[in-house]
Protein backbone atom coordinates (compact mmCIF):
# COMPACT_ATOMS: atom_id res chain seq x y z
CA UNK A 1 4.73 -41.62 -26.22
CA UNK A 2 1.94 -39.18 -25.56
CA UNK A 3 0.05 -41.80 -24.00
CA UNK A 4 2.88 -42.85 -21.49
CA UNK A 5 3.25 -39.12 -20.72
CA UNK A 6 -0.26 -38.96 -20.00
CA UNK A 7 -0.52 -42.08 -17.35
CA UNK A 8 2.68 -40.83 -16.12
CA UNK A 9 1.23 -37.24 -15.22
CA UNK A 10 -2.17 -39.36 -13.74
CA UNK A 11 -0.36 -41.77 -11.63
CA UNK A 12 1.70 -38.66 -9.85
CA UNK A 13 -1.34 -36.37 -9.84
CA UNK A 14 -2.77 -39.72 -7.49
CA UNK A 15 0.17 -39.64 -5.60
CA UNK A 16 -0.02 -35.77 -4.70
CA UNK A 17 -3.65 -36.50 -3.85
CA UNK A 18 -3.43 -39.34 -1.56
CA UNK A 19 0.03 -37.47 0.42
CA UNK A 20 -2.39 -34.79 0.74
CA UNK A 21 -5.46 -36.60 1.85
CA UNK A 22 -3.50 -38.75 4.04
CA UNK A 23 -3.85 -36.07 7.29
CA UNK A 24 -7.57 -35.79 6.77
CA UNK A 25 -7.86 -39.39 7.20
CA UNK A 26 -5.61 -39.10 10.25
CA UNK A 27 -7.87 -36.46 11.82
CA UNK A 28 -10.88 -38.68 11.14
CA UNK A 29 -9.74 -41.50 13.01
CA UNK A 30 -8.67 -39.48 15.82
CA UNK A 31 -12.47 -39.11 17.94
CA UNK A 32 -12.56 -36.49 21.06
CA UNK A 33 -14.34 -38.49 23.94
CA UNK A 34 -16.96 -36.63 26.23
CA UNK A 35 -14.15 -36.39 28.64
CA UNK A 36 -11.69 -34.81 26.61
CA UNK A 37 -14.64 -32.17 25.46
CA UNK A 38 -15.77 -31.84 29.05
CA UNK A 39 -12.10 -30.87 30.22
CA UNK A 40 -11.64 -28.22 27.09
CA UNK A 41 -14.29 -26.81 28.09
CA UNK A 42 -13.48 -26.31 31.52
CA UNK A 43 -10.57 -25.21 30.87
CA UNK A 44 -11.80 -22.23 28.16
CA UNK A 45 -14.58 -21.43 31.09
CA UNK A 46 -11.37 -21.55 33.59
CA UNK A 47 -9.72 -18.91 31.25
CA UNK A 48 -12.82 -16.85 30.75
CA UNK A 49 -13.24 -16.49 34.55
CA UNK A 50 -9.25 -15.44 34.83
CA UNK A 51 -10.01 -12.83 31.95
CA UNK A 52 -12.88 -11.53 34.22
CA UNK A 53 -10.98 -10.98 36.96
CA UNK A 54 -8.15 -9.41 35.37
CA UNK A 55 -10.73 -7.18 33.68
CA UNK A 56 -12.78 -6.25 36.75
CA UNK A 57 -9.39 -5.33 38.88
CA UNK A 58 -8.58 -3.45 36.17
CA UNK A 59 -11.82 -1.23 35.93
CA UNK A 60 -12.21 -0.64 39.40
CA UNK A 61 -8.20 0.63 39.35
CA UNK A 62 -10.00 2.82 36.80
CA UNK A 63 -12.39 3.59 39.28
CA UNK A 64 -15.04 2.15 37.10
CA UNK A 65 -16.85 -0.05 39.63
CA UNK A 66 -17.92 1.08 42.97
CA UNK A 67 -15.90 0.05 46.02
CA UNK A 68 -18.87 -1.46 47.16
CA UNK A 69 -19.59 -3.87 45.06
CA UNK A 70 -15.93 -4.84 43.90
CA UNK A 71 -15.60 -7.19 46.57
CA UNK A 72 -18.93 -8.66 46.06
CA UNK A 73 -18.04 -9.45 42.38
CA UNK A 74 -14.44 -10.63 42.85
CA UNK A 75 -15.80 -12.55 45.75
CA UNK A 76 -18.01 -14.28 42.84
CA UNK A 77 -15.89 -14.82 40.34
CA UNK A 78 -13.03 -16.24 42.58
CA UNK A 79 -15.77 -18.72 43.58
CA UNK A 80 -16.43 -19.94 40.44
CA UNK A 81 -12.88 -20.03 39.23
CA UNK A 82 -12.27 -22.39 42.48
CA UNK A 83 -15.29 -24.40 41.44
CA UNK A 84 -13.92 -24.80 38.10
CA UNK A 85 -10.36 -25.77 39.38
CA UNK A 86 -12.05 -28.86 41.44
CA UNK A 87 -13.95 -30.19 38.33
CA UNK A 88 -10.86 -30.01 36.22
CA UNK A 89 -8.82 -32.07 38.91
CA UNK A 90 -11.60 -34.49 38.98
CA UNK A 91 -10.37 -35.36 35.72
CA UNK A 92 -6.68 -35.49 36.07
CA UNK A 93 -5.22 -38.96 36.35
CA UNK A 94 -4.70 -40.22 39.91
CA UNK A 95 -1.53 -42.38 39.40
CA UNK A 96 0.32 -42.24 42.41
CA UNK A 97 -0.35 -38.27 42.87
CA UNK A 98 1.05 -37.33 46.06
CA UNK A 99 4.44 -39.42 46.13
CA UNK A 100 4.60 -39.91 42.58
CA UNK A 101 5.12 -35.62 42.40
CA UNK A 102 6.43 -35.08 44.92
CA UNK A 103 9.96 -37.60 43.81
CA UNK A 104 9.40 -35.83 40.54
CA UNK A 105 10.00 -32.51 42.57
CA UNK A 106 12.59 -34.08 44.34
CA UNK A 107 14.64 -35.32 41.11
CA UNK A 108 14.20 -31.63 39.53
CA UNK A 109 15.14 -29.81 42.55
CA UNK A 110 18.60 -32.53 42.98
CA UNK A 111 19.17 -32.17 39.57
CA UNK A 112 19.25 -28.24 39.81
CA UNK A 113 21.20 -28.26 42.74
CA UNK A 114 23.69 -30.01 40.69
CA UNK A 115 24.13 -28.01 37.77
CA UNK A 116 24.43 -24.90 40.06
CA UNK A 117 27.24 -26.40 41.83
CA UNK A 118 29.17 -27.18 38.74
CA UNK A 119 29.09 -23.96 37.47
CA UNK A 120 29.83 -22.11 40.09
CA UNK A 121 32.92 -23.87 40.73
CA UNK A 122 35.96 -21.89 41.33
CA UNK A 123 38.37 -21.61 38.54
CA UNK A 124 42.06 -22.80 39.13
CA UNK A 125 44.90 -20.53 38.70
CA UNK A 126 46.11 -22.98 35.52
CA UNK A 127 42.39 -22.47 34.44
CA UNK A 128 43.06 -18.54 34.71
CA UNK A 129 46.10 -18.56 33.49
CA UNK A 130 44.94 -20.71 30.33
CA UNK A 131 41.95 -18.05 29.56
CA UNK A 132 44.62 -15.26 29.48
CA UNK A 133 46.80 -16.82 27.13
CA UNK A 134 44.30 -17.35 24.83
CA UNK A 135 42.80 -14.29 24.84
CA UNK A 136 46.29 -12.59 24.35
CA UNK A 137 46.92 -15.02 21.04
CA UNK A 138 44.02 -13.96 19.69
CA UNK A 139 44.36 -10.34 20.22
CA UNK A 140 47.35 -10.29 18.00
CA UNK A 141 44.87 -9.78 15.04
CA UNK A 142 42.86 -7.13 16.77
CA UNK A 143 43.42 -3.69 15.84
CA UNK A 144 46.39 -1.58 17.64
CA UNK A 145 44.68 1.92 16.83
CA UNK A 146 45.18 4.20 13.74
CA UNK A 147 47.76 5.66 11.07
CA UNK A 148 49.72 8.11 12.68
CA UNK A 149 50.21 9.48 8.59
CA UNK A 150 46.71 9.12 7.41
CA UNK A 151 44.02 8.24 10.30
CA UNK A 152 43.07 4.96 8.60
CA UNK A 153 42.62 1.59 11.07
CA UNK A 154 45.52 -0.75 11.63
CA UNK A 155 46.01 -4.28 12.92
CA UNK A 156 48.59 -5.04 15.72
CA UNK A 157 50.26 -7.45 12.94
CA UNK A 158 50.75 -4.95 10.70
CA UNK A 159 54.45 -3.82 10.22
CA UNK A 160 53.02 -1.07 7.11
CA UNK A 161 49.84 1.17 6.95
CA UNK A 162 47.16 -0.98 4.48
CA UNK A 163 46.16 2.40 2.99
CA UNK A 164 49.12 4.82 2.96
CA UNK A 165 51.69 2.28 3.57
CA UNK A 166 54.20 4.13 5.82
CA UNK A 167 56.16 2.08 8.27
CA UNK A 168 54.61 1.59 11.79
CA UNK A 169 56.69 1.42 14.97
C-alpha cells in the first residue's frame, strides 16, 4: 500500500512537471529572425523619437527651450522619426498593397454604411405603439408613491399599505 501511494504521488508529481515545462519548450522552439529583431527595434526607436517630441513640445510650452532652437530640434527629430517610418515599411509585406487596402477600406466603409442605415431606421407607429404597451405592463409593479398613513413606499399593485396596512385608494 505505501508503496503504491508512493509511485502514485511520483507519477503525478511528473505530470505537474512536464504541464509546466511544456511552455518553456514552446518558447524554445519559437526563434526571432534578424528581421523580426530589426523591426522591434525600429519600432521601440520609432516610439522613443515620438516620446521626444512630445517631451520637447512640452518643455518649450514650459518655456524651457529657447524659441530659437525649438524649431531646429523638432525639425531633427521629425527627420528621424520619418527616416524610421521608411525602414519600418521596408519591411512590411508587399502583397497586393495598394488595391489589396484599399477593397479592404472599401468593404469596412460599405459595411459601416450599412449598419448605420439599419439603425437609424424609422420606427413604425405598430413599432411605437408596441414599446408603449410594454412599458405600461411593466410599470404596474413600479411604485405609485407613499402611505398617505405612515410615509412608507408602495407599489401600484398594492390594494393595502405593506407596513401599516391601511387600505389604499
Amino acid at each position: 500500500m505505501e508503496i503504491a501511494a508512493v509511485l502514485l504521488t511520483l507519477g503525478v508529481m511528473i505530470l505537474v512537471g512536464f504541464y509546466l515545462y511544456a511552455p518553456l519548450l514552446e518558447r524554445r522552439a519559437r526563434r526571432v529572425t534578424e528581421e523580426e529583431h530589426e523591426l522591434s527595434a525600429l519600432m521601440a526607436e520609432r516610439d522613443r523619437v515620438v516620446n521626444s517630441l512630445q517631451e520637447l513640445d512640452f518643455d518649450y510650452k514650459l518655456g524651457k527651450i529657447p524659441e530659437e532652437d525649438y524649431p531646429t530640434q523638432r525639425t531633427n527629430l521629425l527627420q528621424k522619426g520619418a527616416d524610421i517610418l521608411r525602414k519600418i515599411d521596408s519591411f512590411a509585406p508587399q502583397t497586393g498593397s495598394a488595391q489589396d487596402t484599399e477593397s479592404r477600406i472599401e468593404k469596412a466603409v460599405a459595411a459601416r454604411r450599412a449598419d448605420s442605415s439599419s439603425r437609424n431606421a424609422e420606427p413604425t407607429d405598430d413599432d411605437i405603439e408596441s414599446l408603449i404597451a410594454s412599458r405600461r405592463k411593466g410599470r404596474k409593479d413600479k411604485s405609485a408613491g407613499f402611505c398617505p398613513n405612515c410615509g412608507k413606499p408602495i407599489m401600484a399593485s398594492d390594494k393595502f399599505c405593506p407596513s401599516c396596512g391601511k387600505t389604499l385608494n
